[in-house]
PDB file of N, CA and C in Angstrom:
ATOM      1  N   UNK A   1     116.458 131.301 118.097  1.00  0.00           N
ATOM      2  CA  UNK A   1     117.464 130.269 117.964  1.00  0.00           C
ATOM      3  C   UNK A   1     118.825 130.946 117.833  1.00  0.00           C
ATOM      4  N   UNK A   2     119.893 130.279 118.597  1.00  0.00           N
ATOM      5  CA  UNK A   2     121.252 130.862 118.521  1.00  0.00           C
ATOM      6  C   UNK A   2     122.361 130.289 117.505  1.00  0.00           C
ATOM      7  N   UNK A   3     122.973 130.642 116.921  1.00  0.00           N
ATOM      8  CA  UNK A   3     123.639 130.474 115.916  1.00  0.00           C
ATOM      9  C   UNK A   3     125.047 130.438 115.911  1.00  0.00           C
ATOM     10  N   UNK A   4     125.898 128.897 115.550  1.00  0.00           N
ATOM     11  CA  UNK A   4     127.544 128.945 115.905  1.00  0.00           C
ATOM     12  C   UNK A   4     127.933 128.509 114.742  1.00  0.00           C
ATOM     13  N   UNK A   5     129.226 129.324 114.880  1.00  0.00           N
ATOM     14  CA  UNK A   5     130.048 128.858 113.671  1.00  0.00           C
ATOM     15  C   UNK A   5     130.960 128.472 113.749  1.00  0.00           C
ATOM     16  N   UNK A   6     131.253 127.389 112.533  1.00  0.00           N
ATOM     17  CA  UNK A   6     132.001 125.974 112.440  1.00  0.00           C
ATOM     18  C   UNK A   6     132.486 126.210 111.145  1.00  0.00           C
ATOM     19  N   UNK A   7     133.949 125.206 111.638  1.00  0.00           N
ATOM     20  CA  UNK A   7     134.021 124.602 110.160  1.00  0.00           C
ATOM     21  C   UNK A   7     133.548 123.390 109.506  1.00  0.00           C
ATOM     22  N   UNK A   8     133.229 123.477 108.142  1.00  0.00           N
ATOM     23  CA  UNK A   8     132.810 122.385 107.462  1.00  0.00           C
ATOM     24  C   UNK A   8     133.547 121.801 106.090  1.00  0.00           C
ATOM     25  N   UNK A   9     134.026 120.820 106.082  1.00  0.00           N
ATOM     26  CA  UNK A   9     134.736 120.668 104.947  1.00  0.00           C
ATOM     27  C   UNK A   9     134.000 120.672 103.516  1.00  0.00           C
ATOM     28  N   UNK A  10     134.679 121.695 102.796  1.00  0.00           N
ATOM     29  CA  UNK A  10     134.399 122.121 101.574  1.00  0.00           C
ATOM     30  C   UNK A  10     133.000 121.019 100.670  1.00  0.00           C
ATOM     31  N   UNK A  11     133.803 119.719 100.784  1.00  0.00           N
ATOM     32  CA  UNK A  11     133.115 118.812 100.045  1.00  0.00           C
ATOM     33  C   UNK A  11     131.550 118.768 100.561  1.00  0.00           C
ATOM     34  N   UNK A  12     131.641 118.584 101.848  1.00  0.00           N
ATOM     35  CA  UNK A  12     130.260 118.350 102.111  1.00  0.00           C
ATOM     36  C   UNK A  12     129.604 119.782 101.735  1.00  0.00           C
ATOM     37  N   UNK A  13     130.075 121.022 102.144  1.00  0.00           N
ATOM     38  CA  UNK A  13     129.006 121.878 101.622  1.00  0.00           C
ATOM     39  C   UNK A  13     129.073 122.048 100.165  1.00  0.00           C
ATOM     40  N   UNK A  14     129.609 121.699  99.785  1.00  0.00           N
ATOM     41  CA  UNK A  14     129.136 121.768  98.029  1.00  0.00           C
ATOM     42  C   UNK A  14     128.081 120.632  98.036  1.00  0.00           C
ATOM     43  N   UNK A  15     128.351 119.594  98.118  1.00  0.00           N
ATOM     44  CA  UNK A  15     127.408 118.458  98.362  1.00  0.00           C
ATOM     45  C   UNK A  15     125.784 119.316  98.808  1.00  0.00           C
ATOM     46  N   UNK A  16     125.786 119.719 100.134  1.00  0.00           N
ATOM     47  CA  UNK A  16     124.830 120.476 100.931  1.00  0.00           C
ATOM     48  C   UNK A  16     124.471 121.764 100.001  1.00  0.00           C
ATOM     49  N   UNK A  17     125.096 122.704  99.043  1.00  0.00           N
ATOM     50  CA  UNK A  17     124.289 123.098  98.223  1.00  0.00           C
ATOM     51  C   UNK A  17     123.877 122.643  96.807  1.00  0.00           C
ATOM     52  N   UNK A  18     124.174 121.433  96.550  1.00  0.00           N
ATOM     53  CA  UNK A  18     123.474 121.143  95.209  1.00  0.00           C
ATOM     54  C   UNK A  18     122.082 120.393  95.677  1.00  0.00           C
ATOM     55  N   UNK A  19     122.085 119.889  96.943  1.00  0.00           N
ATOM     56  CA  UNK A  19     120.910 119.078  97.800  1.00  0.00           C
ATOM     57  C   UNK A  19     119.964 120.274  97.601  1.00  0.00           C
ATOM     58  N   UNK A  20     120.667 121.352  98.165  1.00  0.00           N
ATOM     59  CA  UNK A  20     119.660 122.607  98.869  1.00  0.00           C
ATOM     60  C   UNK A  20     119.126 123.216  97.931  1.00  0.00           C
ATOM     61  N   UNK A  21     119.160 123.542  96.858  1.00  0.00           N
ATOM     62  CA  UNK A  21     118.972 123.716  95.416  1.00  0.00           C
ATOM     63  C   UNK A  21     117.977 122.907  95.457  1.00  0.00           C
ATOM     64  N   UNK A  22     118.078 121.435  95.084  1.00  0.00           N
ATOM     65  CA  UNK A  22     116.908 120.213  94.786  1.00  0.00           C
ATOM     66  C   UNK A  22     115.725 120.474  96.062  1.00  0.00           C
ATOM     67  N   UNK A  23     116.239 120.526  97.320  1.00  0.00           N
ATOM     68  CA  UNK A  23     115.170 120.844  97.638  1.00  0.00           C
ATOM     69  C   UNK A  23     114.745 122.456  98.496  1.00  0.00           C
ATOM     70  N   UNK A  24     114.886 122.638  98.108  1.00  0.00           N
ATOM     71  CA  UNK A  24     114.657 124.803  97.945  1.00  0.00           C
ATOM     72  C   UNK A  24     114.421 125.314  99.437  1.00  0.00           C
ATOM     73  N   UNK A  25     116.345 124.681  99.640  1.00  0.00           N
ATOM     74  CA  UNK A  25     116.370 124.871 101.664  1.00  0.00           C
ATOM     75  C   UNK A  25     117.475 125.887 101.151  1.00  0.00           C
ATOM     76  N   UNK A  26     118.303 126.338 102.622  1.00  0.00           N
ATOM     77  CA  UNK A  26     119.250 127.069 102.324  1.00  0.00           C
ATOM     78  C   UNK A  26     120.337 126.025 102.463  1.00  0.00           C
ATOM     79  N   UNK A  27     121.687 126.806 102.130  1.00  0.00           N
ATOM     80  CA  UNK A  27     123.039 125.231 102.563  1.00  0.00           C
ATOM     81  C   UNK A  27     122.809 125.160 104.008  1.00  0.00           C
ATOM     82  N   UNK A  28     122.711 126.072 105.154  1.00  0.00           N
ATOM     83  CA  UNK A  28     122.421 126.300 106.399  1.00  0.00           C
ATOM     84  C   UNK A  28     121.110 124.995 106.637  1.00  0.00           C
ATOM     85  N   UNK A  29     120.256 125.570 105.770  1.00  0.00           N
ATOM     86  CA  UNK A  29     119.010 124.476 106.194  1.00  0.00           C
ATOM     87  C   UNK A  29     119.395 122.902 105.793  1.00  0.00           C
ATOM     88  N   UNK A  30     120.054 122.500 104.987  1.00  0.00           N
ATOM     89  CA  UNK A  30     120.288 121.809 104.081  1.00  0.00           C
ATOM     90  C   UNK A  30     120.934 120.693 105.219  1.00  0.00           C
ATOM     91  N   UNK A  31     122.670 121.463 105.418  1.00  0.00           N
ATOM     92  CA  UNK A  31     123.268 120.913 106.609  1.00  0.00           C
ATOM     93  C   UNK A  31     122.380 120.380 107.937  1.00  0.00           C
ATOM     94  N   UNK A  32     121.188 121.692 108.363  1.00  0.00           N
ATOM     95  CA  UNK A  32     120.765 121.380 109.618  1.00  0.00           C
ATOM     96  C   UNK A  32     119.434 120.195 109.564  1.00  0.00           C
ATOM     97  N   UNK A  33     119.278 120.180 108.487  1.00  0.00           N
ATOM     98  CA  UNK A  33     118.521 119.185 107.968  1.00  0.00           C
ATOM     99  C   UNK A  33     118.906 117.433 107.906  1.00  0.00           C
ATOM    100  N   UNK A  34     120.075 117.580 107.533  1.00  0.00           N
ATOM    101  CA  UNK A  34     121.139 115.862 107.752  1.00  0.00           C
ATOM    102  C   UNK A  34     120.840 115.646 108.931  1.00  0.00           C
ATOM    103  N   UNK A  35     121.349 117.179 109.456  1.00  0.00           N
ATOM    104  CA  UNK A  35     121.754 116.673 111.217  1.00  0.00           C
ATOM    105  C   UNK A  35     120.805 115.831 111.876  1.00  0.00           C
ATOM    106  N   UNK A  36     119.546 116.142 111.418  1.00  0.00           N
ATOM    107  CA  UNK A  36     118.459 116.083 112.253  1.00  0.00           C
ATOM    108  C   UNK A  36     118.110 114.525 111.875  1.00  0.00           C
ATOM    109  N   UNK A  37     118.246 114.578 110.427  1.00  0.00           N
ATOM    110  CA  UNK A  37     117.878 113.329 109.885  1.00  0.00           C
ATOM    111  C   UNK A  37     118.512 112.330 110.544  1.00  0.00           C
ATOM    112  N   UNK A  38     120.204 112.469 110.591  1.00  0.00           N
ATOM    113  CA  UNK A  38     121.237 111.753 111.191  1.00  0.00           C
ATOM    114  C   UNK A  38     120.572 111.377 112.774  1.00  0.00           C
ATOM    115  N   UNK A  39     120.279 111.868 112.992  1.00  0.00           N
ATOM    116  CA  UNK A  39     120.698 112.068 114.704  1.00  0.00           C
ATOM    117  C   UNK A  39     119.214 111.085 115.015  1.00  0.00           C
ATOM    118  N   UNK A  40     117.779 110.872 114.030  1.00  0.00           N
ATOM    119  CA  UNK A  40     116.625 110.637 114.275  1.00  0.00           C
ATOM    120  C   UNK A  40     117.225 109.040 114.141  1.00  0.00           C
ATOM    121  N   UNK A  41     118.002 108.266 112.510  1.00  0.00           N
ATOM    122  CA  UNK A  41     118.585 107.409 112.317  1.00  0.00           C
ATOM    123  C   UNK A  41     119.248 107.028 113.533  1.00  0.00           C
ATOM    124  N   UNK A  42     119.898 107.966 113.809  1.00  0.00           N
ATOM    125  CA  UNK A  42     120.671 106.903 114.690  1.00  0.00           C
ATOM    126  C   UNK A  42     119.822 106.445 115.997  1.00  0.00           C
ATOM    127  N   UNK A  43     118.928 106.928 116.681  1.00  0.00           N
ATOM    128  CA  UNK A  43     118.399 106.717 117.396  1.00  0.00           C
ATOM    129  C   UNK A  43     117.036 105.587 117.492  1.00  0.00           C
ATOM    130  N   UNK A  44     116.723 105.725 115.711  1.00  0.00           N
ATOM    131  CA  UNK A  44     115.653 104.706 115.223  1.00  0.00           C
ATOM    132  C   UNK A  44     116.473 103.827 114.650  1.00  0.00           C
ATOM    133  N   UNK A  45     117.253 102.962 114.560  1.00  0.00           N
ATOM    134  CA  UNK A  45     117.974 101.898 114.016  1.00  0.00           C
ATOM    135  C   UNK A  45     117.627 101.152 113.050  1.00  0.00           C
ATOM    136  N   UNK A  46     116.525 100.966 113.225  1.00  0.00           N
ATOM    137  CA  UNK A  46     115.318  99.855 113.220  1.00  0.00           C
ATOM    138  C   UNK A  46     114.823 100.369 111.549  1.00  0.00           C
ATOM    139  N   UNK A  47     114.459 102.122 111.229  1.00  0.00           N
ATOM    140  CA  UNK A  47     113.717 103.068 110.980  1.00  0.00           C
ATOM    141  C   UNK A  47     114.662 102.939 109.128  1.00  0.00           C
ATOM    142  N   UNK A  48     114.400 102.691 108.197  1.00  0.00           N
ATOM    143  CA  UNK A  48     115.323 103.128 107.020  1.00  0.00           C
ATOM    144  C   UNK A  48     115.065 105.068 107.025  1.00  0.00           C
ATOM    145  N   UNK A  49     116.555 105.426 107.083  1.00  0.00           N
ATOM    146  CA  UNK A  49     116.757 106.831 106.775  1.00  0.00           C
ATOM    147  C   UNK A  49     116.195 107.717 106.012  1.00  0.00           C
ATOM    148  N   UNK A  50     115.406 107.509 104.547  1.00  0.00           N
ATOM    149  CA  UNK A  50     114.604 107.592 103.847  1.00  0.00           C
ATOM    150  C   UNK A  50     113.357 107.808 104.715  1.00  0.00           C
ATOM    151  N   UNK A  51     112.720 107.071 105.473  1.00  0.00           N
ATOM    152  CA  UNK A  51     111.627 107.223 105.717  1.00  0.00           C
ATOM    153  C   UNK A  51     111.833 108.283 107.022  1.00  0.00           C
ATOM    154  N   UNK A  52     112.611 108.065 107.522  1.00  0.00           N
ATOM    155  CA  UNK A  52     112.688 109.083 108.701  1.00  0.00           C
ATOM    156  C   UNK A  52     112.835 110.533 108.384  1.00  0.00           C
ATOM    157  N   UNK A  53     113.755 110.893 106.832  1.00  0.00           N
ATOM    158  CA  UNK A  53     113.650 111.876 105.875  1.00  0.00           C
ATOM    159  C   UNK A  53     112.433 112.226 105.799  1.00  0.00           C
ATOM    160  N   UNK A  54     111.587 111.452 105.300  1.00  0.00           N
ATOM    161  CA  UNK A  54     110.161 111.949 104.400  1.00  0.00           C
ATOM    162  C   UNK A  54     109.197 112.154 105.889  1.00  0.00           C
ATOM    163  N   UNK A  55     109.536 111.162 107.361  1.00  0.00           N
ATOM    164  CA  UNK A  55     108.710 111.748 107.798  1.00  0.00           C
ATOM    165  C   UNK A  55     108.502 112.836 108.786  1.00  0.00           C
ATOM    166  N   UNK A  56     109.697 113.470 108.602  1.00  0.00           N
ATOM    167  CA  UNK A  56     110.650 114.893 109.195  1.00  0.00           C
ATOM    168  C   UNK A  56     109.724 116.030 107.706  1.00  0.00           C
ATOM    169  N   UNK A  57     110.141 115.471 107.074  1.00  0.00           N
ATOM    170  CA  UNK A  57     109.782 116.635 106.015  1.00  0.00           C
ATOM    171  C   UNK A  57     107.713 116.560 106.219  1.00  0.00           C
ATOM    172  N   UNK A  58     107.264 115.538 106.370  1.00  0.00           N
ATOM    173  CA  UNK A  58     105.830 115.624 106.437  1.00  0.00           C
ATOM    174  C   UNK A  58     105.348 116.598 107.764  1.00  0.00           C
ATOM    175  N   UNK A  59     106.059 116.338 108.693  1.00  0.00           N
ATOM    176  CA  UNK A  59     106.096 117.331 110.050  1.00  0.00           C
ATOM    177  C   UNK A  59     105.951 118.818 109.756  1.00  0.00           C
ATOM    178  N   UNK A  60     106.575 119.205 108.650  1.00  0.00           N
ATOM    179  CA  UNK A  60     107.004 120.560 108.242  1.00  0.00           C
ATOM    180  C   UNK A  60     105.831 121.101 107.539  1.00  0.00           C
ATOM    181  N   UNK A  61     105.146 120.386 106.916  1.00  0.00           N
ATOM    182  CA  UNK A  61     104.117 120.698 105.714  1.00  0.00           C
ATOM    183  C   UNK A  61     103.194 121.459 106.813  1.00  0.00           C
ATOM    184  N   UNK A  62     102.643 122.142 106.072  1.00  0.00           N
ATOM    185  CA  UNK A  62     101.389 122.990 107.051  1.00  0.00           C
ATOM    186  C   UNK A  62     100.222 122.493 107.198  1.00  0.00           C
ATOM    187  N   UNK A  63      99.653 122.081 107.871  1.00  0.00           N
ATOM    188  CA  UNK A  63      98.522 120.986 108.114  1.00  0.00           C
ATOM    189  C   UNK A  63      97.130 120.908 107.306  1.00  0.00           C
ATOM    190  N   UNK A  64      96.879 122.812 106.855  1.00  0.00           N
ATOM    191  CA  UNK A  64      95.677 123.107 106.150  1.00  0.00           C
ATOM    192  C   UNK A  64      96.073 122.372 104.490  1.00  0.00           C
ATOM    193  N   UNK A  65      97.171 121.939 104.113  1.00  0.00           N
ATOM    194  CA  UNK A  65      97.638 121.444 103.352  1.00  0.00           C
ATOM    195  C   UNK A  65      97.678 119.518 102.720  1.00  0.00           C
ATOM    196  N   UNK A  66      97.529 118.769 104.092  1.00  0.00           N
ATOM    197  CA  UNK A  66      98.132 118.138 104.104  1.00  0.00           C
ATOM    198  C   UNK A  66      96.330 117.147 104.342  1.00  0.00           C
ATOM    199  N   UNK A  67      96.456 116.079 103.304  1.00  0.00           N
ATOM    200  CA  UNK A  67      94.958 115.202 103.081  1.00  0.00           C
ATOM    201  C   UNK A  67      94.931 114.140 104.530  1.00  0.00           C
ATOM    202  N   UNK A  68      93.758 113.879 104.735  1.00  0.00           N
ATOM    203  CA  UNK A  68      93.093 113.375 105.862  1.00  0.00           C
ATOM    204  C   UNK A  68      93.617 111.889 105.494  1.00  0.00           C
ATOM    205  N   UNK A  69      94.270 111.056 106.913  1.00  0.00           N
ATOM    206  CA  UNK A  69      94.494 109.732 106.607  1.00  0.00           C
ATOM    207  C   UNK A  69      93.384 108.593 106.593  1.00  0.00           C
ATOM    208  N   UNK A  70      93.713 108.093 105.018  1.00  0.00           N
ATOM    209  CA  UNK A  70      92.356 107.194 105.000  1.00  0.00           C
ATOM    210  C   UNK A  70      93.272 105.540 104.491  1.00  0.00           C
ATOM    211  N   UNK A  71      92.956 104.646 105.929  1.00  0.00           N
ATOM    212  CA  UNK A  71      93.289 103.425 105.699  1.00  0.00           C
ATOM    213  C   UNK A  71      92.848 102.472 104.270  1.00  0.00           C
ATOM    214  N   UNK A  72      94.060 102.115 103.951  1.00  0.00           N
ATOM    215  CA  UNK A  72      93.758 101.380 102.467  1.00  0.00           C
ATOM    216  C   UNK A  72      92.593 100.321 102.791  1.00  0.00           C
ATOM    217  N   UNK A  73      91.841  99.672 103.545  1.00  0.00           N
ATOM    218  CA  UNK A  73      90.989  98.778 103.784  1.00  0.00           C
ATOM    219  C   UNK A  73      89.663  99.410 103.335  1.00  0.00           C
ATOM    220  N   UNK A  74      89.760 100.624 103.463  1.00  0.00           N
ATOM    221  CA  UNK A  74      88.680 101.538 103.556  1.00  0.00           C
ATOM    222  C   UNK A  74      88.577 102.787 102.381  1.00  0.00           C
ATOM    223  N   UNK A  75      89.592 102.764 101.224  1.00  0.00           N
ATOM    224  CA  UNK A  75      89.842 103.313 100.317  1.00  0.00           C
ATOM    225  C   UNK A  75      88.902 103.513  99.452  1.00  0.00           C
ATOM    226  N   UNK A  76      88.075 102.217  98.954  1.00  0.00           N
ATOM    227  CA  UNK A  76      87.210 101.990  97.788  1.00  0.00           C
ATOM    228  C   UNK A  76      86.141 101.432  98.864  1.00  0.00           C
ATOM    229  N   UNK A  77      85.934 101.668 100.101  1.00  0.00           N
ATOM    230  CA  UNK A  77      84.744 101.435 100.682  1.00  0.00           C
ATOM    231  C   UNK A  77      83.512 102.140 101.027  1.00  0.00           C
ATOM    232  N   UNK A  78      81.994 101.654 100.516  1.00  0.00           N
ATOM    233  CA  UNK A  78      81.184 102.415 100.535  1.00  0.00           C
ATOM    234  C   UNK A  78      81.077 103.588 101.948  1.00  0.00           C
ATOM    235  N   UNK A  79      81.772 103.135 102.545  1.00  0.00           N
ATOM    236  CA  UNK A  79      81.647 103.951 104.475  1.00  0.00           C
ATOM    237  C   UNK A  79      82.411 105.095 103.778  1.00  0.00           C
ATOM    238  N   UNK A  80      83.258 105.033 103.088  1.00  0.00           N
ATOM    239  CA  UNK A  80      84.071 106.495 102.831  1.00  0.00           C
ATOM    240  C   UNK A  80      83.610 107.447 101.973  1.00  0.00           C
ATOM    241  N   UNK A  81      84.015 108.526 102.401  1.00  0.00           N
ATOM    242  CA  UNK A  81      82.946 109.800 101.518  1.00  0.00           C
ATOM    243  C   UNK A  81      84.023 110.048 100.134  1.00  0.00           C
ATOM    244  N   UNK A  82      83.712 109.926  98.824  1.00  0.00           N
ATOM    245  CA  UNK A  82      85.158 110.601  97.899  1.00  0.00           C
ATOM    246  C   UNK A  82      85.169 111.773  97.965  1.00  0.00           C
ATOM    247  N   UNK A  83      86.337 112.474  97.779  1.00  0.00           N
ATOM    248  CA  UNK A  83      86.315 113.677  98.122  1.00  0.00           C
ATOM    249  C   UNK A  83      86.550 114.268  96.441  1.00  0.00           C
ATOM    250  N   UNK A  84      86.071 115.311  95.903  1.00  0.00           N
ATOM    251  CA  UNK A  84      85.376 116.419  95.083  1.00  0.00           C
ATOM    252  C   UNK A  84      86.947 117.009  94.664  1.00  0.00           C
TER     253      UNK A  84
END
C-alpha cells in the first residue's frame, strides 16, 4: 500500500487520537478507519453508521475467532447442539 501526505486539521487529529487510544488503532488507522466508515455511509444511506462501523470492524476479526451464526428461532431449540 502507498502512502500520501496531507494536511489535517489539528482538531480532528486530536479527536482521531483519543478514538485511537479507545480503540488500540494508530491515529493513521484511526483516520483511515472514518474514511472507510464515511465513504460505506454514504453509499448505504439506508445503513445507520454505527452498524456499518461494527460491521467493518467484524470483517477484521480473524475468523478462527469469531462464533458460528445461530438464528434466534433456533437458539433454545432441541435441533441445536450447545456448545461446551
Amino acid at each position: 500500500m502507498s502512502t500520501v501526505s496531507m494536511r489535517i486539521d489539528e482538531a480532528l487529529v486530536s479527536a482521531a487520537r483519543t478514538a485511537a487510544k479507545a480503540e488500540f488503532r494508530t491515529v493513521q488507522g484511526q483516520v483511515e478507519f472514518w474514511a472507510i466508515v464515511g465513504r460505506a455511509a454514504l453509499d448505504n444511506p439506508d445503513l445507520p453508521a454505527s452498524f456499518i462501523a461494527e460491521s467493518l470492524m467484524s470483517l477484521a476479526e480473524p475468523r478462527e475467532e469469531s462464533a458460528p451464526f445461530v438464528p434466534r428461532s433456533l437458539q433454545n431449540s432441541p435441533l441445536t447442539p450447545l456448545s461446551a
